[in-house]
C-alpha atoms as a PDB file:
ATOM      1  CA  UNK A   1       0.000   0.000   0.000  1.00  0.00           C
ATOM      2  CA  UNK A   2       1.552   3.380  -1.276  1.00  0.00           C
ATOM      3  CA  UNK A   3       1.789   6.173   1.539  1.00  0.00           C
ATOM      4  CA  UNK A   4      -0.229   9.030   0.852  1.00  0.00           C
ATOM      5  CA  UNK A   5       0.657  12.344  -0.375  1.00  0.00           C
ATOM      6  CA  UNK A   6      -0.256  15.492   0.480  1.00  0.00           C
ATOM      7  CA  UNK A   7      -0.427  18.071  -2.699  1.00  0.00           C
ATOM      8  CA  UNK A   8      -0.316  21.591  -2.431  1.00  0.00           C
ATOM      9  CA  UNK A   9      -2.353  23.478  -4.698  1.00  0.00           C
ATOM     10  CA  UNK A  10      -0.492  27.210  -5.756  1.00  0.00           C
ATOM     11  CA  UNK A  11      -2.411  30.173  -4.495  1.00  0.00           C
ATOM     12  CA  UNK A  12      -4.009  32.068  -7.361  1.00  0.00           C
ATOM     13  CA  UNK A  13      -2.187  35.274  -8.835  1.00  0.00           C
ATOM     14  CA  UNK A  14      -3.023  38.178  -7.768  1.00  0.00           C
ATOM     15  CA  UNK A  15      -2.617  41.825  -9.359  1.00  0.00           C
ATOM     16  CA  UNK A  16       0.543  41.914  -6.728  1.00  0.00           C
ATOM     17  CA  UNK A  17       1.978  39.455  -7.945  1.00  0.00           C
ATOM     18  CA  UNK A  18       2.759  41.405 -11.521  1.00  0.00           C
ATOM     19  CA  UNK A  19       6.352  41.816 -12.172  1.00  0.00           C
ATOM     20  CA  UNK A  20       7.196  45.084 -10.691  1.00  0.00           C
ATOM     21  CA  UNK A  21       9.150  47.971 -12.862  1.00  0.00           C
ATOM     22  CA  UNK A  22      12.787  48.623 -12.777  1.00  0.00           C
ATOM     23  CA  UNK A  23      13.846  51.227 -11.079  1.00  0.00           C
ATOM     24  CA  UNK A  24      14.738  54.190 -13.607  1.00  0.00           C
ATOM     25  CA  UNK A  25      16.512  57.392 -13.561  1.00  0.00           C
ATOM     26  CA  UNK A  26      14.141  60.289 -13.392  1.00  0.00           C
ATOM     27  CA  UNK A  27      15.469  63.502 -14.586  1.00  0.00           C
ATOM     28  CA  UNK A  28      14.241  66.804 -14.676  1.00  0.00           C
ATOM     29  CA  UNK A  29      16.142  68.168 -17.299  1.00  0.00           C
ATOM     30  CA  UNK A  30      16.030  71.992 -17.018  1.00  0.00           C
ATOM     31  CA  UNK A  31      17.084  74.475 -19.941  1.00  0.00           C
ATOM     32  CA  UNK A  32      18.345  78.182 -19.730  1.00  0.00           C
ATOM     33  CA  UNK A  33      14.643  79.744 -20.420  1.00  0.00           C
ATOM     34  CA  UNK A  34      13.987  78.036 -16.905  1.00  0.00           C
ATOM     35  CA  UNK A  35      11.294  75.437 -18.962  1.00  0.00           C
ATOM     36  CA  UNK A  36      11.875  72.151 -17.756  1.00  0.00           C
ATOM     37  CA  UNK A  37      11.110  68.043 -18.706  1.00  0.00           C
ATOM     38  CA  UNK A  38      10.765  64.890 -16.985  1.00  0.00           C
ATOM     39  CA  UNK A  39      12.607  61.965 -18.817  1.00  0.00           C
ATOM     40  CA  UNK A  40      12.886  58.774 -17.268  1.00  0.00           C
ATOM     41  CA  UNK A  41      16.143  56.741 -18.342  1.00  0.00           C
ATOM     42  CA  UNK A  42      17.772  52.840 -17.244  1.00  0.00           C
ATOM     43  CA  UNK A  43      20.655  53.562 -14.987  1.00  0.00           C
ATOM     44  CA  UNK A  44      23.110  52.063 -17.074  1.00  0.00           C
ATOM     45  CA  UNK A  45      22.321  54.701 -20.075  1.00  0.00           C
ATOM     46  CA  UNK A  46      25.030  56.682 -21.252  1.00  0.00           C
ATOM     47  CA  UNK A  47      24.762  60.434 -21.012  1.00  0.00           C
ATOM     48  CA  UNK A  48      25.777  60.123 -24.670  1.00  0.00           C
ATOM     49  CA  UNK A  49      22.455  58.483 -25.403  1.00  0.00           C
ATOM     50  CA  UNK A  50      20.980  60.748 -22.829  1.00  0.00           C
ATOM     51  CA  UNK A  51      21.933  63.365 -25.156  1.00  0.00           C
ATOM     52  CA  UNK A  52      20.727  61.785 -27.973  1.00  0.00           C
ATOM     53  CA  UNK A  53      17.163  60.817 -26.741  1.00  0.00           C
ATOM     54  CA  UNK A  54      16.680  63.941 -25.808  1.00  0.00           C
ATOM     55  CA  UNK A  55      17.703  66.002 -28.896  1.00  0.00           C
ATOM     56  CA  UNK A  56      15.509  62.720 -30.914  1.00  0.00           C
ATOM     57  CA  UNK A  57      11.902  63.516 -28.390  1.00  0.00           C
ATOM     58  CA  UNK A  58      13.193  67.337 -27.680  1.00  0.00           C
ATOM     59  CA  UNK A  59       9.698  69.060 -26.116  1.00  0.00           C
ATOM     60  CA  UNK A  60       7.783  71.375 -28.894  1.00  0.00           C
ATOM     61  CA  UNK A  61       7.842  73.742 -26.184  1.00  0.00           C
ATOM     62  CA  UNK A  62      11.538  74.389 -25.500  1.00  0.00           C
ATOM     63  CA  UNK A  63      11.607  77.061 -28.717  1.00  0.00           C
ATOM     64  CA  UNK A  64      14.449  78.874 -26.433  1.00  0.00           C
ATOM     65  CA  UNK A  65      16.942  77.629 -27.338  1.00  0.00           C
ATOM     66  CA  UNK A  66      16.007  76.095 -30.351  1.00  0.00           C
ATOM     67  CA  UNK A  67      16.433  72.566 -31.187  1.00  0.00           C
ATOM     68  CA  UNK A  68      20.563  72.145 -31.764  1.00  0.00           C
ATOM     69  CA  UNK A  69      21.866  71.258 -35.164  1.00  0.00           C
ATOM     70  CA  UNK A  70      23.331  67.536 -33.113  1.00  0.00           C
ATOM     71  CA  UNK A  71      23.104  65.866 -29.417  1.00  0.00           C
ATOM     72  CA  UNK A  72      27.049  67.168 -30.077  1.00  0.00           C
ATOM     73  CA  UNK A  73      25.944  70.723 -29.300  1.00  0.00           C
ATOM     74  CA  UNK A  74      24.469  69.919 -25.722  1.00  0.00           C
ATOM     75  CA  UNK A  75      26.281  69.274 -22.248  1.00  0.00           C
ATOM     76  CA  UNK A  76      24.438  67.587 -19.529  1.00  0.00           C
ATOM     77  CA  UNK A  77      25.388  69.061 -15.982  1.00  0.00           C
ATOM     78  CA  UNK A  78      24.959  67.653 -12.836  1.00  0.00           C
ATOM     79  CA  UNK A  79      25.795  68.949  -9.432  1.00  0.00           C
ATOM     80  CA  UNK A  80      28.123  71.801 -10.913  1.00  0.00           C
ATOM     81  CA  UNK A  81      29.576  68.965 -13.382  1.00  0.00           C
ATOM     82  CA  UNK A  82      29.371  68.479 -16.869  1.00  0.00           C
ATOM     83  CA  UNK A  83      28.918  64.778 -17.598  1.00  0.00           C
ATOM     84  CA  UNK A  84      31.039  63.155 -19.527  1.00  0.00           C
ATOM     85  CA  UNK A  85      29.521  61.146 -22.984  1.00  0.00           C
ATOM     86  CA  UNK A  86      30.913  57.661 -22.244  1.00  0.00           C
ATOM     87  CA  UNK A  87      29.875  57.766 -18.049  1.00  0.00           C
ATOM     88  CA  UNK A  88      26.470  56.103 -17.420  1.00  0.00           C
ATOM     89  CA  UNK A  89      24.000  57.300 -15.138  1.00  0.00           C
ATOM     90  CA  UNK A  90      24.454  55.158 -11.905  1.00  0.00           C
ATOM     91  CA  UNK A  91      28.469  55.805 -12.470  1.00  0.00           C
ATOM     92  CA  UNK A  92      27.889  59.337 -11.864  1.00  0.00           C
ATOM     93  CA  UNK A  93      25.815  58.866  -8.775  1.00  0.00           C
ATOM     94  CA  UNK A  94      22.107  59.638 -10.189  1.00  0.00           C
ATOM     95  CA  UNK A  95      19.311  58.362  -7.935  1.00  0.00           C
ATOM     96  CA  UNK A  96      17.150  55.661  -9.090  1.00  0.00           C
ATOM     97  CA  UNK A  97      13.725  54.485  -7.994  1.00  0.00           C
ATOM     98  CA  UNK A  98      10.406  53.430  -9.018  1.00  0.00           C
ATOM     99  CA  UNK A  99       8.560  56.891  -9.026  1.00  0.00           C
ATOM    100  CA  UNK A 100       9.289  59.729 -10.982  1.00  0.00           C
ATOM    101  CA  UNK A 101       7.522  61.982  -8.023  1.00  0.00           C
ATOM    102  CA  UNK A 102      10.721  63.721  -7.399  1.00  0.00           C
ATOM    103  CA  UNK A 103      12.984  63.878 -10.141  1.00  0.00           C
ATOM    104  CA  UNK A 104      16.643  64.997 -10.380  1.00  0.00           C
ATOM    105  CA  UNK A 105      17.380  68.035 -11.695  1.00  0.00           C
ATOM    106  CA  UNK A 106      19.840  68.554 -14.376  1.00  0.00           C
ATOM    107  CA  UNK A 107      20.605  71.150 -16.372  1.00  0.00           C
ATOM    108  CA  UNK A 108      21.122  71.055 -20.539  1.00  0.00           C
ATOM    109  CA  UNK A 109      23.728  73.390 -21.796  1.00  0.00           C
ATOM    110  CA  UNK A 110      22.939  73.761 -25.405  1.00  0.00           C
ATOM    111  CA  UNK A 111      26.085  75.552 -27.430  1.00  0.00           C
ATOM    112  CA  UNK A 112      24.583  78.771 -29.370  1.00  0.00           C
ATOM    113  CA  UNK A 113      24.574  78.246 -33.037  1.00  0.00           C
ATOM    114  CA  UNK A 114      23.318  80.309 -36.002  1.00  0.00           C
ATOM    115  CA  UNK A 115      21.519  78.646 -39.097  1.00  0.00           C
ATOM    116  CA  UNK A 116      24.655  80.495 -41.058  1.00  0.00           C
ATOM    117  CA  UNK A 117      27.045  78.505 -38.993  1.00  0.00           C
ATOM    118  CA  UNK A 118      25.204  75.299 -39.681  1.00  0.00           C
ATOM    119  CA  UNK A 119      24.762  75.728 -43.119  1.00  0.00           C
ATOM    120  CA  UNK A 120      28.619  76.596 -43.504  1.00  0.00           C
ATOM    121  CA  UNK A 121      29.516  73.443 -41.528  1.00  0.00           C
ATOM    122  CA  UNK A 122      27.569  71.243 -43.773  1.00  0.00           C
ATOM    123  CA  UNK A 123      28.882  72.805 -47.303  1.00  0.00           C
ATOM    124  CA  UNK A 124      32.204  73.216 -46.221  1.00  0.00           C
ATOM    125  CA  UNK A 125      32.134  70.302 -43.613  1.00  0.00           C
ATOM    126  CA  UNK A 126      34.631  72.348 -41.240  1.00  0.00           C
ATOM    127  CA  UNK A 127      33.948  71.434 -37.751  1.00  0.00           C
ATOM    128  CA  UNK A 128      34.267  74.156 -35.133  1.00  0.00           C
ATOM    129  CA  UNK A 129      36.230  74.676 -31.514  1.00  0.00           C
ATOM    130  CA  UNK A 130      36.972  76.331 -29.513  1.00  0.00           C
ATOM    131  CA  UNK A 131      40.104  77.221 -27.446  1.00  0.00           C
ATOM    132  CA  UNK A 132      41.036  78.726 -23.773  1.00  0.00           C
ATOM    133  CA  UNK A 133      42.532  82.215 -24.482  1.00  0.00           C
ATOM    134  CA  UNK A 134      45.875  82.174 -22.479  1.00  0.00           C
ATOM    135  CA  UNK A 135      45.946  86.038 -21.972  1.00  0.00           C
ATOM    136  CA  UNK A 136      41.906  86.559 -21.482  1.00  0.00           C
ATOM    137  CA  UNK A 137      40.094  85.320 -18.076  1.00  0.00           C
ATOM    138  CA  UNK A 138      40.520  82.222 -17.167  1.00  0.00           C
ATOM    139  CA  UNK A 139      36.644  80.754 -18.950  1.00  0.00           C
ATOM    140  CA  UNK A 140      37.694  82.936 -21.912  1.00  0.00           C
ATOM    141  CA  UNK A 141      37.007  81.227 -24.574  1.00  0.00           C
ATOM    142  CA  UNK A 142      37.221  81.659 -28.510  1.00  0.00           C
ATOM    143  CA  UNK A 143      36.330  80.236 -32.029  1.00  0.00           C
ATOM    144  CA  UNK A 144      39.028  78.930 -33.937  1.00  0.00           C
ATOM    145  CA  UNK A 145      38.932  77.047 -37.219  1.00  0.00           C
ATOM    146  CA  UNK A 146      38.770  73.172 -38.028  1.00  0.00           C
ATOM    147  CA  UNK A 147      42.581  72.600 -37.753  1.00  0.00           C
ATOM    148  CA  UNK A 148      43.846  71.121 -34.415  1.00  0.00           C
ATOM    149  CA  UNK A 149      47.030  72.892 -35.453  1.00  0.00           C
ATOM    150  CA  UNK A 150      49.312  74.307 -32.067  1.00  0.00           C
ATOM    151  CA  UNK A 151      51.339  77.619 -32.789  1.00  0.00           C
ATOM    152  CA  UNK A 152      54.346  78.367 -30.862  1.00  0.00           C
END
């Protein structure tokens, strides 16, 4: 005679028992005109990609600036430091959680540009920088031509 067994039956799912969201990176991403947006991002985005889902989904109200010419035209700043392309979020410390009920604040730097200087770039594809002035103050900066050419 076999032993009985005792089966257990599973309780039935409940709406609890959905898979909960990852956690995100919420940003409020604030612009010079003081107009802000809420993106929501996986920690281990780059701020590259940052950059460039932003410029892709930039808001139809941010008209000051204007949309840039390339993500290459916008710095990302965070706690009075730019953010560099190749970093992810979580590497440079960003909060993550479930909620975007209190976002982090970043700011988007977005170089000026003139449609001009765009249209130049393309026809003549030069590609501007720009360079510390030695004898100006010490954020001086100032346009200089394609060439990555040092005079001495």
């Amino acid at each position: 005679m076999a032993a009985p067994t005792s089966q257990i039956a599973a309780p039935p799912a409940t709406m609890s028992d959905s898979p909960t969201p990852k956690p995100k990176v919420h940003l409020r991403v604030l612009i010079i005109s003081g107009k802000y947006h809420i993106f929501s991002f996986e920690p281990e985005t780059t701020v590259g990609r940052v950059k460039e889902l932003i410029w892709s989904m930039w808001p139809s109200e941010w008209t000051e600036p204007a949309q840039p010419p390339a993500p290459s035209w916008m710095k990302v700043l965070y706690s009075g430091r730019v953010l560099a392309d190749g970093s992810t979020l979580l590497s440079n410390n960003l909060p993550v959680s479930n909620s975007n009920n209190n976002p982090t604040v970043v700011h988007l730097s977005v170089r000026s540009f003139s449609v001009d200087e765009v249209e130049d770039d393309k026809k003549h594809g030069a590609k501007r920088t720009t360079t510390r002035s030695s004898n100006g103050p010490p954020h001086a900066e100032e346009e200089v031509g394609g060439c990555k050419c040092v005079i001495q």
